[in-house]
PDB file of N, CA and C in Angstrom:
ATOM      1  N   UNK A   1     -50.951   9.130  -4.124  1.00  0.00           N
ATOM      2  CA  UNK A   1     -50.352   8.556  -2.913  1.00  0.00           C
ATOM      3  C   UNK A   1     -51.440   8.301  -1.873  1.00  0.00           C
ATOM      4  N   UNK A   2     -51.680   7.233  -1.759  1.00  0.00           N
ATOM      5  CA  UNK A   2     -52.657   6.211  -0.563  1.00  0.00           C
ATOM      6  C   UNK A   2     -51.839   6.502   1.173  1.00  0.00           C
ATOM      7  N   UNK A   3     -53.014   7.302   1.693  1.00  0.00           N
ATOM      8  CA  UNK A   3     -52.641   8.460   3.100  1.00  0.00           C
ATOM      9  C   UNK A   3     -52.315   6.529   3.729  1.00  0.00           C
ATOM     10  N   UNK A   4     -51.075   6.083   4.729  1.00  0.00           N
ATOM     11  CA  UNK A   4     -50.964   5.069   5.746  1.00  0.00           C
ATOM     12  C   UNK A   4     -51.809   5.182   6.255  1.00  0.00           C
ATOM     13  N   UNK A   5     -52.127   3.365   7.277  1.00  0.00           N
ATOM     14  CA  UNK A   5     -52.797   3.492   8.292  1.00  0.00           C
ATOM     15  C   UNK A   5     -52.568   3.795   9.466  1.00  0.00           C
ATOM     16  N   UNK A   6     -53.249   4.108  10.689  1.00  0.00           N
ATOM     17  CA  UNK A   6     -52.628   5.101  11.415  1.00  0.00           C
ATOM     18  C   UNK A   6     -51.927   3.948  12.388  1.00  0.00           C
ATOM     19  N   UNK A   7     -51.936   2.872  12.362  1.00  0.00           N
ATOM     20  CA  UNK A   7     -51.037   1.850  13.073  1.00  0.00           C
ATOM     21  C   UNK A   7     -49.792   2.275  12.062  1.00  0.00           C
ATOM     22  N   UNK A   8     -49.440   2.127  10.993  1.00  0.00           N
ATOM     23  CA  UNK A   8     -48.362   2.300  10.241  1.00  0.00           C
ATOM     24  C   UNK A   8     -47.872   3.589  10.758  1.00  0.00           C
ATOM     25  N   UNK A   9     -47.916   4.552  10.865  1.00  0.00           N
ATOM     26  CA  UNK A   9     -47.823   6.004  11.223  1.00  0.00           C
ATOM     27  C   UNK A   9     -47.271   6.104  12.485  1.00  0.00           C
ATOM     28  N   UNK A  10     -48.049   5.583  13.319  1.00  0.00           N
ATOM     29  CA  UNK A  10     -47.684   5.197  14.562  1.00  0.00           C
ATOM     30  C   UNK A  10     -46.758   4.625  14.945  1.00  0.00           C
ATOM     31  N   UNK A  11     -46.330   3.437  14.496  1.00  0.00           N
ATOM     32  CA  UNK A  11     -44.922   2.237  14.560  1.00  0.00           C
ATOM     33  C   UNK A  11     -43.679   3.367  13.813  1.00  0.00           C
ATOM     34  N   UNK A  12     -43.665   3.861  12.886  1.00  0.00           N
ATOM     35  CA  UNK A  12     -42.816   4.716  12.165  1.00  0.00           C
ATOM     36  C   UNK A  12     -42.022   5.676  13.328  1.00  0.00           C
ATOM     37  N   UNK A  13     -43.322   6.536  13.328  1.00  0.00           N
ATOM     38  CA  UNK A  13     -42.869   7.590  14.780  1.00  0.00           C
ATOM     39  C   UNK A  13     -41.951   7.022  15.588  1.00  0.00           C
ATOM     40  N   UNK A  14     -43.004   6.218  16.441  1.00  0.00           N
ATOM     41  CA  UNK A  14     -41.849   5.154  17.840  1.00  0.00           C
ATOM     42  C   UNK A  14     -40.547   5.055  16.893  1.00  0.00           C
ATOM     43  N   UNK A  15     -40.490   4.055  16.313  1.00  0.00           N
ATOM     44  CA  UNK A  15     -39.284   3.854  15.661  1.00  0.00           C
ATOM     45  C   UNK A  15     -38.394   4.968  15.594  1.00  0.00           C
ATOM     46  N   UNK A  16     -39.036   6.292  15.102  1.00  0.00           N
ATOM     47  CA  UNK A  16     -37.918   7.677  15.000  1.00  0.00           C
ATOM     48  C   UNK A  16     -37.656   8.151  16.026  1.00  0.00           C
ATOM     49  N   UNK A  17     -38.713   8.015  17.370  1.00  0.00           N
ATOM     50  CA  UNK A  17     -38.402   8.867  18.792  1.00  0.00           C
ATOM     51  C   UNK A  17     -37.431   8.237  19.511  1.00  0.00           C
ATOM     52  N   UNK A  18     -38.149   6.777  19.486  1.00  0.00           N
ATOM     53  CA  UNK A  18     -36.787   6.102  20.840  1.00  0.00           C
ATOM     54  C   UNK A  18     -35.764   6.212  20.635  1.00  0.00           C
ATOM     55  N   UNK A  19     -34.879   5.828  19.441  1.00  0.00           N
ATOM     56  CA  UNK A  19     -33.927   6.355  19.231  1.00  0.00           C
ATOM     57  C   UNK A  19     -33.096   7.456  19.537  1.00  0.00           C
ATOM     58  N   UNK A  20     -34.209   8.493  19.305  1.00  0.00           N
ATOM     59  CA  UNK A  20     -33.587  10.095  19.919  1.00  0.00           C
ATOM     60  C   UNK A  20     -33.852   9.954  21.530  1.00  0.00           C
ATOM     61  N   UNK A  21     -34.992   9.422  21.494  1.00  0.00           N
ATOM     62  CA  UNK A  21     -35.110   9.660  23.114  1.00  0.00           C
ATOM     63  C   UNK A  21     -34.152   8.931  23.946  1.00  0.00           C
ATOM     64  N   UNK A  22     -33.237   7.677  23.434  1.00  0.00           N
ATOM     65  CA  UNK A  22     -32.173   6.980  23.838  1.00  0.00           C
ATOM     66  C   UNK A  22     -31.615   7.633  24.018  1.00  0.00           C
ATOM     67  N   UNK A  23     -30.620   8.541  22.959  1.00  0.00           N
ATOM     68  CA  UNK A  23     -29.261   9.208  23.189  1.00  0.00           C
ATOM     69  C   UNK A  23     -29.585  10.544  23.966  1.00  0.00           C
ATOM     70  N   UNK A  24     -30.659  11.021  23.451  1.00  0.00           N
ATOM     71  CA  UNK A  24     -31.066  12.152  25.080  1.00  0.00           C
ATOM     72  C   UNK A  24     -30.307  11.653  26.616  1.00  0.00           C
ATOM     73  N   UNK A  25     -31.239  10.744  26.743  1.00  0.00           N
ATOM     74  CA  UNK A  25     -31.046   9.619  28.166  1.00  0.00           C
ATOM     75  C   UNK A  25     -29.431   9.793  28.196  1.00  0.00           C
ATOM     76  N   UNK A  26     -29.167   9.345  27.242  1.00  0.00           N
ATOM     77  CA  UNK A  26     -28.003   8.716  27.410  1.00  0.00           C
ATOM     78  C   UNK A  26     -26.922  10.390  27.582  1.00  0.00           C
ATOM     79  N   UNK A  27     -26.747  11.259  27.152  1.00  0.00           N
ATOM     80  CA  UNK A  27     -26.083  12.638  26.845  1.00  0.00           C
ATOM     81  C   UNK A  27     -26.771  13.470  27.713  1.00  0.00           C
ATOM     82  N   UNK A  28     -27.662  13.169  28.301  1.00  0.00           N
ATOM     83  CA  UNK A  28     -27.959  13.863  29.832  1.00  0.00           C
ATOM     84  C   UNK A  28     -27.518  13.184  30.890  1.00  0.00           C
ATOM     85  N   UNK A  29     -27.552  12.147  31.216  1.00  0.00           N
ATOM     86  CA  UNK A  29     -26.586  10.900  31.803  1.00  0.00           C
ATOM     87  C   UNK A  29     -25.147  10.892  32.256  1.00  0.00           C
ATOM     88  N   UNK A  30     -24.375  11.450  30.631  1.00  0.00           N
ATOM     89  CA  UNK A  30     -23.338  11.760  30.956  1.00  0.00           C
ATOM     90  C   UNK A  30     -23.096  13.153  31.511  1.00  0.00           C
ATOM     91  N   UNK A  31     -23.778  13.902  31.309  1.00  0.00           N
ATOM     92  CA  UNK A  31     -23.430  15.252  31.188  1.00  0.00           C
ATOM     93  C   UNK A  31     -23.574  15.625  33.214  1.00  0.00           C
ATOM     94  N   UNK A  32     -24.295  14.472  33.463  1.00  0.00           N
ATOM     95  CA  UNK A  32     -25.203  14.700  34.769  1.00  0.00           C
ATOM     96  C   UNK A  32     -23.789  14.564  35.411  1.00  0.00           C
ATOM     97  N   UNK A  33     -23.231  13.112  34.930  1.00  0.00           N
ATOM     98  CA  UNK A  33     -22.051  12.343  35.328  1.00  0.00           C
ATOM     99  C   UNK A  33     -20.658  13.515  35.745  1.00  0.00           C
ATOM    100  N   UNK A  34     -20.806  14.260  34.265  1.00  0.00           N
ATOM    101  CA  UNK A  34     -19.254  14.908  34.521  1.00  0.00           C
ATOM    102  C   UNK A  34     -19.575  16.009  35.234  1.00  0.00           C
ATOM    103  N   UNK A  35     -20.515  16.726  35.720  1.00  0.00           N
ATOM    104  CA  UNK A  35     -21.009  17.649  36.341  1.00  0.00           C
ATOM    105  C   UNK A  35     -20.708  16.968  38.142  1.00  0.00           C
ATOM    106  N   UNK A  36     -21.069  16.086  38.302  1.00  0.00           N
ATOM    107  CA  UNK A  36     -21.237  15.313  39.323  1.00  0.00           C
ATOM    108  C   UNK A  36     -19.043  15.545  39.879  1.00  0.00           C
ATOM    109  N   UNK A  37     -18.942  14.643  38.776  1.00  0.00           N
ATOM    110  CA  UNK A  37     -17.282  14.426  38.963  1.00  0.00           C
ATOM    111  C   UNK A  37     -16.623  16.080  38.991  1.00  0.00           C
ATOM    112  N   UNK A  38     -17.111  17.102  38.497  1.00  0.00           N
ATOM    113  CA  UNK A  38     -16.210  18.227  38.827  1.00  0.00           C
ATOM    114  C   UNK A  38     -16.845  19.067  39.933  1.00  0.00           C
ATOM    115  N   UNK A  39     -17.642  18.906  40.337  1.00  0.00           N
ATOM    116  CA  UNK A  39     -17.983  19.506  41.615  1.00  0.00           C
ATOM    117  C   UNK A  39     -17.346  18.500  42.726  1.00  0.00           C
ATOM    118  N   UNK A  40     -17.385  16.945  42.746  1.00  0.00           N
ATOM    119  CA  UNK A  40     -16.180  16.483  43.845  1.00  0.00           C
ATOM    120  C   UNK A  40     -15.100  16.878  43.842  1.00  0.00           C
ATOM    121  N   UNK A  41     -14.268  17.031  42.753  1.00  0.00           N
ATOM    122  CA  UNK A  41     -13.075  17.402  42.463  1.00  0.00           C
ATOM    123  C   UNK A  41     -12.597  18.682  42.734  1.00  0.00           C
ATOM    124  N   UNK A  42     -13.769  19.299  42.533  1.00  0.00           N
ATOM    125  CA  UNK A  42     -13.825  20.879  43.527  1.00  0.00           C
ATOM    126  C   UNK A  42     -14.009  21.011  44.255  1.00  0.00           C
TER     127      UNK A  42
END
């Protein structure tokens, strides 16, 4: 097995993080959201 080049390696990663790092964003976002809405409500 022929080790990738480290541009290949590199593009792979990104490809696997943003993704996660999206729905992070996104599920801290909300979480910020409903936190927000039950302390008015309280």
């Amino acid at each position: 097995m022929g080790s990738p080049p480290l541009g290949d390696v590199g593009g792979t990663t990104a490809s696997r993080l943003l993704p996660i790092a999206g729905g992070v964003l996104i599920a801290a976002g909300g979480i910020g959201l409903y936190v927000l809405r039950r302390q008015s409500n309280a």
